[in-house]
Protein backbone atom coordinates (compact mmCIF):
# COMPACT_ATOMS: atom_id res chain seq x y z
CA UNK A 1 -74.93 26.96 -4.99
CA UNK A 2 -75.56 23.08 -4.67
CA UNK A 3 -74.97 20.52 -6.96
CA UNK A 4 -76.21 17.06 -7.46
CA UNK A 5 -73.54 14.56 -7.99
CA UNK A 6 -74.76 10.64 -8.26
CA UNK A 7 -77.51 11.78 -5.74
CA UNK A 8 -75.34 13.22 -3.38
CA UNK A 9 -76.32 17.29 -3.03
CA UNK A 10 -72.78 18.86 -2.47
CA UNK A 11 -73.01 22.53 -1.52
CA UNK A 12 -70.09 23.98 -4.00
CA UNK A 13 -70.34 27.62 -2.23
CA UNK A 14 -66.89 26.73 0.06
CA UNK A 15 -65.03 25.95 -3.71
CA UNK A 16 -66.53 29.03 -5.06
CA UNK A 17 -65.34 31.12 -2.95
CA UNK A 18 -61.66 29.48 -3.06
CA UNK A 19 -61.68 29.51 -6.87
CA UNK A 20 -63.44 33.22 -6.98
CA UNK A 21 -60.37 34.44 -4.46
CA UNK A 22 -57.96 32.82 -6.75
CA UNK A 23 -58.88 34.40 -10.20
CA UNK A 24 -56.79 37.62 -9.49
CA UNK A 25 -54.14 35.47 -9.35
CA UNK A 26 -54.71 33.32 -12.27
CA UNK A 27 -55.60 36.29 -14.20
CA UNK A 28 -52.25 37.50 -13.07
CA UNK A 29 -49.92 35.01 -13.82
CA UNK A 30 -51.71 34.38 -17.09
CA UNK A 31 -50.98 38.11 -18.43
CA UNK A 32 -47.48 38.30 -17.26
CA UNK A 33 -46.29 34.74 -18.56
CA UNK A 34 -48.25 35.77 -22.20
CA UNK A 35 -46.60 39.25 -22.27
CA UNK A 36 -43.16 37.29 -21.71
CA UNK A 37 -44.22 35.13 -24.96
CA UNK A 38 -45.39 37.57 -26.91
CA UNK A 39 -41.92 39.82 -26.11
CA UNK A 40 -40.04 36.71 -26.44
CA UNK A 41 -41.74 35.73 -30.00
CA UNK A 42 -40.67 39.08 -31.18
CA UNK A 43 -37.53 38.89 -30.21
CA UNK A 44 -36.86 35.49 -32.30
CA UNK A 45 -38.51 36.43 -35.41
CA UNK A 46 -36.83 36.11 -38.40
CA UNK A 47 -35.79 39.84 -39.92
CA UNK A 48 -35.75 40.82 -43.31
CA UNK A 49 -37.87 43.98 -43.29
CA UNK A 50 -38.73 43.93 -39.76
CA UNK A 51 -42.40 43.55 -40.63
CA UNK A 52 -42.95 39.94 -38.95
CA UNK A 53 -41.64 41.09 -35.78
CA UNK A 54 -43.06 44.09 -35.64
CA UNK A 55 -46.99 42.68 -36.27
CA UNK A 56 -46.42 40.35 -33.07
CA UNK A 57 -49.43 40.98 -30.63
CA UNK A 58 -50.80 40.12 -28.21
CA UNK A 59 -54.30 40.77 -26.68
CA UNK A 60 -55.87 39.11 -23.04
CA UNK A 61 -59.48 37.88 -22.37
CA UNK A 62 -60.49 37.60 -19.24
CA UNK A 63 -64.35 37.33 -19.33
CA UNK A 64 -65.45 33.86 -19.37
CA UNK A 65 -62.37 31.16 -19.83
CA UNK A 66 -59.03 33.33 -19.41
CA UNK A 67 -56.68 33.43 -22.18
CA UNK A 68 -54.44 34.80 -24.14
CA UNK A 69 -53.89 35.41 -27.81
CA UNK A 70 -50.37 35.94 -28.84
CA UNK A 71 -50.14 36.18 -33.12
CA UNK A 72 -48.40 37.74 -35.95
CA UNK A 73 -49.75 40.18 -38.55
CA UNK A 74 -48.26 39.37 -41.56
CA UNK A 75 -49.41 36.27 -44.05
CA UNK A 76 -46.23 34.78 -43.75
CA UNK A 77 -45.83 34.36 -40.34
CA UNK A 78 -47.22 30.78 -40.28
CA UNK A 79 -44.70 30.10 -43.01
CA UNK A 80 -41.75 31.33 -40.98
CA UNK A 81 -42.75 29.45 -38.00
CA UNK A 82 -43.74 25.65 -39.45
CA UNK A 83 -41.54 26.13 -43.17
CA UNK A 84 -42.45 24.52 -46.35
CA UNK A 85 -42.00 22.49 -48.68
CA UNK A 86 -39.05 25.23 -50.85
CA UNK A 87 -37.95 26.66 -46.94
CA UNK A 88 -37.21 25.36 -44.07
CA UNK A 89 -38.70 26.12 -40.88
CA UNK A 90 -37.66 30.01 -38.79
CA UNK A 91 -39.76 29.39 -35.40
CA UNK A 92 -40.30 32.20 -33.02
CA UNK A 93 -43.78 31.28 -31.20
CA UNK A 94 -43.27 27.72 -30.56
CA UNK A 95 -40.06 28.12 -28.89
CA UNK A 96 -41.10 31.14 -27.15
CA UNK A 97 -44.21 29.01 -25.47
CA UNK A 98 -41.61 25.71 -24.93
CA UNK A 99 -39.12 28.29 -23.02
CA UNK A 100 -42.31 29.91 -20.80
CA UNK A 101 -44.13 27.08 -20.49
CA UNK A 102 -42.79 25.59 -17.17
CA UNK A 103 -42.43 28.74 -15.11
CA UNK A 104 -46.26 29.36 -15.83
CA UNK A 105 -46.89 25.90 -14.54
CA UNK A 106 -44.46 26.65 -12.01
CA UNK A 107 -46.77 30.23 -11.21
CA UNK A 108 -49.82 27.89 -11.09
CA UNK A 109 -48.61 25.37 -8.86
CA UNK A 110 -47.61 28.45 -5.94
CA UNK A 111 -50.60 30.19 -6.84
CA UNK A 112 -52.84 26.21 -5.51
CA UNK A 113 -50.46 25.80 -2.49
């Protein structure tokens, strides 16, 4: 595949072929880094009933743009996790992500060397 780029042609097939041999890889580290989230989410919930930490899921997509969906179950959840204005904040999914976050980018940056 070419593309045209301030009228230069640049033949992209060299980069698609790097990027296409790296997907496994991303797709990889992506589903193992969001199944550490999701576990680590569940095991910071708040418990009264069990119910929030037992509706923590967590699905992949990896058609298209890779991600992954990590979420709670229960209508509370979101209450738990940011507070309001009577309660005061129980989060489970931000600090999961904060405490993940830099081995993924650590996963990504091996994965480009």
């Amino acid at each position: 595949m070419s593309t045209n780029v301030g009228g230069i042609e640049l033949d992209t097939a060299v980069l698609d072929r790097i990027t296409a041999g790296m997907r496994p890889g991303a797709a990889a580290i992506v589903e193992k880094y969001g199944s550490q989230i999701t576990g680590q989410a569940a095991n910071s919930a708040p418990v009264d009933t069990g119910a929030l930490r037992n509706s923590i899921t967590s699905e992949s997509g990896m058609t298209g743009e890779m991600q992954y969906t990590v979420k709670d179950g229960v209508t509370y959840g979101i209450f738990q996790e940011l507070g309001t204005h009577k309660m005061a904040a129980h989060p489970f999914l931000v600090p999961a992500l904060e405490q993940w976050a830099q081995p993924f980018v650590n996963a990504f940056k091996e994965l480009f060397r």
